[in-house]
C-alpha atoms as a PDB file:
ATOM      1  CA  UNK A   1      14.177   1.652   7.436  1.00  0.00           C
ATOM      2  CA  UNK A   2      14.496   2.172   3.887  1.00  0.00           C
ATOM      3  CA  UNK A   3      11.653   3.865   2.291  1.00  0.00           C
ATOM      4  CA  UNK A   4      10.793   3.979  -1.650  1.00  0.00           C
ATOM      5  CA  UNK A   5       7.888   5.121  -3.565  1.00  0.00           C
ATOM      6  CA  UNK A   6       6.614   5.229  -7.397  1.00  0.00           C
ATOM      7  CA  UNK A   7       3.413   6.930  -8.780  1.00  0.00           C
ATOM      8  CA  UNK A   8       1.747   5.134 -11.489  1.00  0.00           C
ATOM      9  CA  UNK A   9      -0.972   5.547 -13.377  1.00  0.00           C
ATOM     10  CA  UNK A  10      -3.218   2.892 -15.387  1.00  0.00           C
ATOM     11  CA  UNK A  11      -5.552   3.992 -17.559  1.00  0.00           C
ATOM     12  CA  UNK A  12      -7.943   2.689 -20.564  1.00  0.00           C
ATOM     13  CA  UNK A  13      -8.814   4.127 -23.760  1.00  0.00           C
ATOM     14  CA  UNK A  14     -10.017   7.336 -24.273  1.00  0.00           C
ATOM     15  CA  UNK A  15     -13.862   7.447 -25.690  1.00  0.00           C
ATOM     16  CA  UNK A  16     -15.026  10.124 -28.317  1.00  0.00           C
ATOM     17  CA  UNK A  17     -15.715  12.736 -25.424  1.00  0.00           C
ATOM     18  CA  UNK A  18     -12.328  12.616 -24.388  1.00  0.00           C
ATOM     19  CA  UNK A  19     -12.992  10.591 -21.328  1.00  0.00           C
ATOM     20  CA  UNK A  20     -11.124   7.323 -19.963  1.00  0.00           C
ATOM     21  CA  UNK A  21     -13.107   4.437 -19.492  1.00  0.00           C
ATOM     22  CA  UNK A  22     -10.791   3.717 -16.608  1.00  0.00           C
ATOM     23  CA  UNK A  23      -8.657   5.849 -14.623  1.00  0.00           C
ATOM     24  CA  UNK A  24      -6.624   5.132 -11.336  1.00  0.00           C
ATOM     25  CA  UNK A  25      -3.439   7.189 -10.512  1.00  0.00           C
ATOM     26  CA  UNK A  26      -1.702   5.814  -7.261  1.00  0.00           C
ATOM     27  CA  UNK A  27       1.913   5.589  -5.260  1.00  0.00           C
ATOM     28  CA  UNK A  28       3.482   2.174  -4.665  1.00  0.00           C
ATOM     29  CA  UNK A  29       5.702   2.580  -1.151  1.00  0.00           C
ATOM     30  CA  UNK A  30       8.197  -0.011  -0.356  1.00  0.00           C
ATOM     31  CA  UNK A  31       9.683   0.120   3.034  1.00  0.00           C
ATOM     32  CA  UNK A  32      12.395  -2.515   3.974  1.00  0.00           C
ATOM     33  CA  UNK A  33      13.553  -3.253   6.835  1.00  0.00           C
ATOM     34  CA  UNK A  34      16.599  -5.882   6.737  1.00  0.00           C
ATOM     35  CA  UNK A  35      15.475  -8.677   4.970  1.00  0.00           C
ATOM     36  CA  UNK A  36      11.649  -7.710   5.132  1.00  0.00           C
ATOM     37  CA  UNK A  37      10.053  -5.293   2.535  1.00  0.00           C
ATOM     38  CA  UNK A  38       6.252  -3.940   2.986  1.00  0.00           C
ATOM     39  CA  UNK A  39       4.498  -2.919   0.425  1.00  0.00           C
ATOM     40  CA  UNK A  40       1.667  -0.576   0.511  1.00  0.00           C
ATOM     41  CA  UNK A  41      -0.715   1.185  -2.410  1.00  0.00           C
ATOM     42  CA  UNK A  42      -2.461   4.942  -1.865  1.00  0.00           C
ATOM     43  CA  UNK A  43      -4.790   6.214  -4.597  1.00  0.00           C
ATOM     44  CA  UNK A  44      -4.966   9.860  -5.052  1.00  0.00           C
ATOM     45  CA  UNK A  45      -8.159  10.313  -5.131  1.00  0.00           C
ATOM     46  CA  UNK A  46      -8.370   9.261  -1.749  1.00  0.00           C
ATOM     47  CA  UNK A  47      -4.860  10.610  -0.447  1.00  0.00           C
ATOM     48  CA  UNK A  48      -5.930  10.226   3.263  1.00  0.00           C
ATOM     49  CA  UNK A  49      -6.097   6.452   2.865  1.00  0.00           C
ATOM     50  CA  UNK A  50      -3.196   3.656   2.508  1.00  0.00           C
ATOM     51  CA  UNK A  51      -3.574  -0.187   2.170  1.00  0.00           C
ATOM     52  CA  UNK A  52      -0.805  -2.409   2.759  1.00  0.00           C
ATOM     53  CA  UNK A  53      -0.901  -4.877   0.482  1.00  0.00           C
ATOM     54  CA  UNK A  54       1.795  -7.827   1.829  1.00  0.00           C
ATOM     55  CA  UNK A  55       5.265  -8.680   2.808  1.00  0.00           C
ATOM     56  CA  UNK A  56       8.218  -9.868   1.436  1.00  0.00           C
ATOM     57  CA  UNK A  57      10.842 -12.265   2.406  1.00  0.00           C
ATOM     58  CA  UNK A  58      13.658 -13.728   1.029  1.00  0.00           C
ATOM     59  CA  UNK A  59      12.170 -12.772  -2.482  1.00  0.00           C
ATOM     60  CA  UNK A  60       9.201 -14.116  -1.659  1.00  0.00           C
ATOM     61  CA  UNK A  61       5.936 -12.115  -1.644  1.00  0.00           C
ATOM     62  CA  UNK A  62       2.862 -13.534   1.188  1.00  0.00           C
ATOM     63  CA  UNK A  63       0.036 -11.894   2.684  1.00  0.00           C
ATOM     64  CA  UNK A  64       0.039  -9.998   6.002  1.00  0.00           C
ATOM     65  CA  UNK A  65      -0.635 -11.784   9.080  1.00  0.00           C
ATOM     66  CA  UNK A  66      -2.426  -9.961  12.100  1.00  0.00           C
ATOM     67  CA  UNK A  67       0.697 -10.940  14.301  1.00  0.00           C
ATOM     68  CA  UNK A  68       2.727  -9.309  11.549  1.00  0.00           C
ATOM     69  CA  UNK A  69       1.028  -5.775  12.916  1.00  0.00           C
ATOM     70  CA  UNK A  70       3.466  -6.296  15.649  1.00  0.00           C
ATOM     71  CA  UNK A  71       6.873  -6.264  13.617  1.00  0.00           C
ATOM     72  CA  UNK A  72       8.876  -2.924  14.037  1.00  0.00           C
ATOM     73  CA  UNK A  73       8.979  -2.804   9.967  1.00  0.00           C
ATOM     74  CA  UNK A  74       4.937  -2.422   9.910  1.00  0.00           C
ATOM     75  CA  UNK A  75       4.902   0.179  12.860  1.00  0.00           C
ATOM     76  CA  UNK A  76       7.688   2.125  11.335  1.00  0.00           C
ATOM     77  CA  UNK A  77       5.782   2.253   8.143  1.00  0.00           C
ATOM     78  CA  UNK A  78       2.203   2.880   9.797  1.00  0.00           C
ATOM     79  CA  UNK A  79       4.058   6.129  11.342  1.00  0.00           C
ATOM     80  CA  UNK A  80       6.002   7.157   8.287  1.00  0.00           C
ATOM     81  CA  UNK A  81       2.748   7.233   6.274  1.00  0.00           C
ATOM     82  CA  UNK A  82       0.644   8.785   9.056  1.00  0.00           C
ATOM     83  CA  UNK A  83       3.088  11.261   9.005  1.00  0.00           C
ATOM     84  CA  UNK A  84       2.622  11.610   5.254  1.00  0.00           C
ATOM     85  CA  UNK A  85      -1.241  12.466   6.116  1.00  0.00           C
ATOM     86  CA  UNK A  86      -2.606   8.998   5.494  1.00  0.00           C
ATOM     87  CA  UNK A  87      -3.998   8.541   8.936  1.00  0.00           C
ATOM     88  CA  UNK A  88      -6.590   5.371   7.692  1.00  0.00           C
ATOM     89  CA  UNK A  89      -3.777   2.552   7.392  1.00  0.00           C
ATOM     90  CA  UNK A  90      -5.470  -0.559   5.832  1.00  0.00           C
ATOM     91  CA  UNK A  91      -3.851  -4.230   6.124  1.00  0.00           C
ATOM     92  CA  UNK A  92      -5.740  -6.861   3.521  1.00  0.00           C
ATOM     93  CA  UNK A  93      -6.924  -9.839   6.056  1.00  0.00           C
ATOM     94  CA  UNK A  94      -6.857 -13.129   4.109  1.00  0.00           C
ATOM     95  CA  UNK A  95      -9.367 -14.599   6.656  1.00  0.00           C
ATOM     96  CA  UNK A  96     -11.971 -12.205   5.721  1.00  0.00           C
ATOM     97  CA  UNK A  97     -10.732 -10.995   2.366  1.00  0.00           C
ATOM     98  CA  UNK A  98     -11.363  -7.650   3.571  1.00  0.00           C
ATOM     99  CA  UNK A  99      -8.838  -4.423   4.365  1.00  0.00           C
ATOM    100  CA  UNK A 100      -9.070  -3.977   8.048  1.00  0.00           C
ATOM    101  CA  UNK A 101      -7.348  -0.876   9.990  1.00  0.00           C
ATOM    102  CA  UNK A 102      -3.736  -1.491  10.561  1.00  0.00           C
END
């Protein structure tokens, strides 16, 4: 499993007090697996937590599946993070349009 990550950070004006009126600093992981790339957001203001946010195929990005909780790319990836100290893994369910626990 290939693993890469990038920390961004996306952020609105400042105001006169020196404040943002929006602020969210977070890592982007992709981990890829043959043809099969996960991809999965963590904010750092809540390090503990990481939400996958879909799959990748052939180029092509779609939303997880619950059966795709069984591939060997998304366990890999739950571990690898869990590892990292993210121990609340987060898949977004279509079906409820809610993050569930991975």
């Amino acid at each position: 499993m290939q693993v890469e990550c990038s920390h961004h950070i996306d952020a609105g004006e400042l105001d006169a007090d020196g404040y943002y009126d929006y602020y969210y600093e977070y890592d982007i992981y992709r981990f890829t697996l043959g043809g099969l790339s996960l991809v999965v957001r963590s904010y750092s203001d809540t390090s503990t937590q990481a939400s996958i946010l879909g799959l990748e195929e052939a180029g092509k990005s779609r939303a997880l599946q619950f059966k795709d909780l069984q591939r060997p790319l998304v366990q890999q990836a739950k571990a690898h993070l869990q590892e990292l100290g993210k121990q609340d893994v987060r898949w977004f369910n279509p079906r409820y349009a809610r993050y569930d626990p991975a």
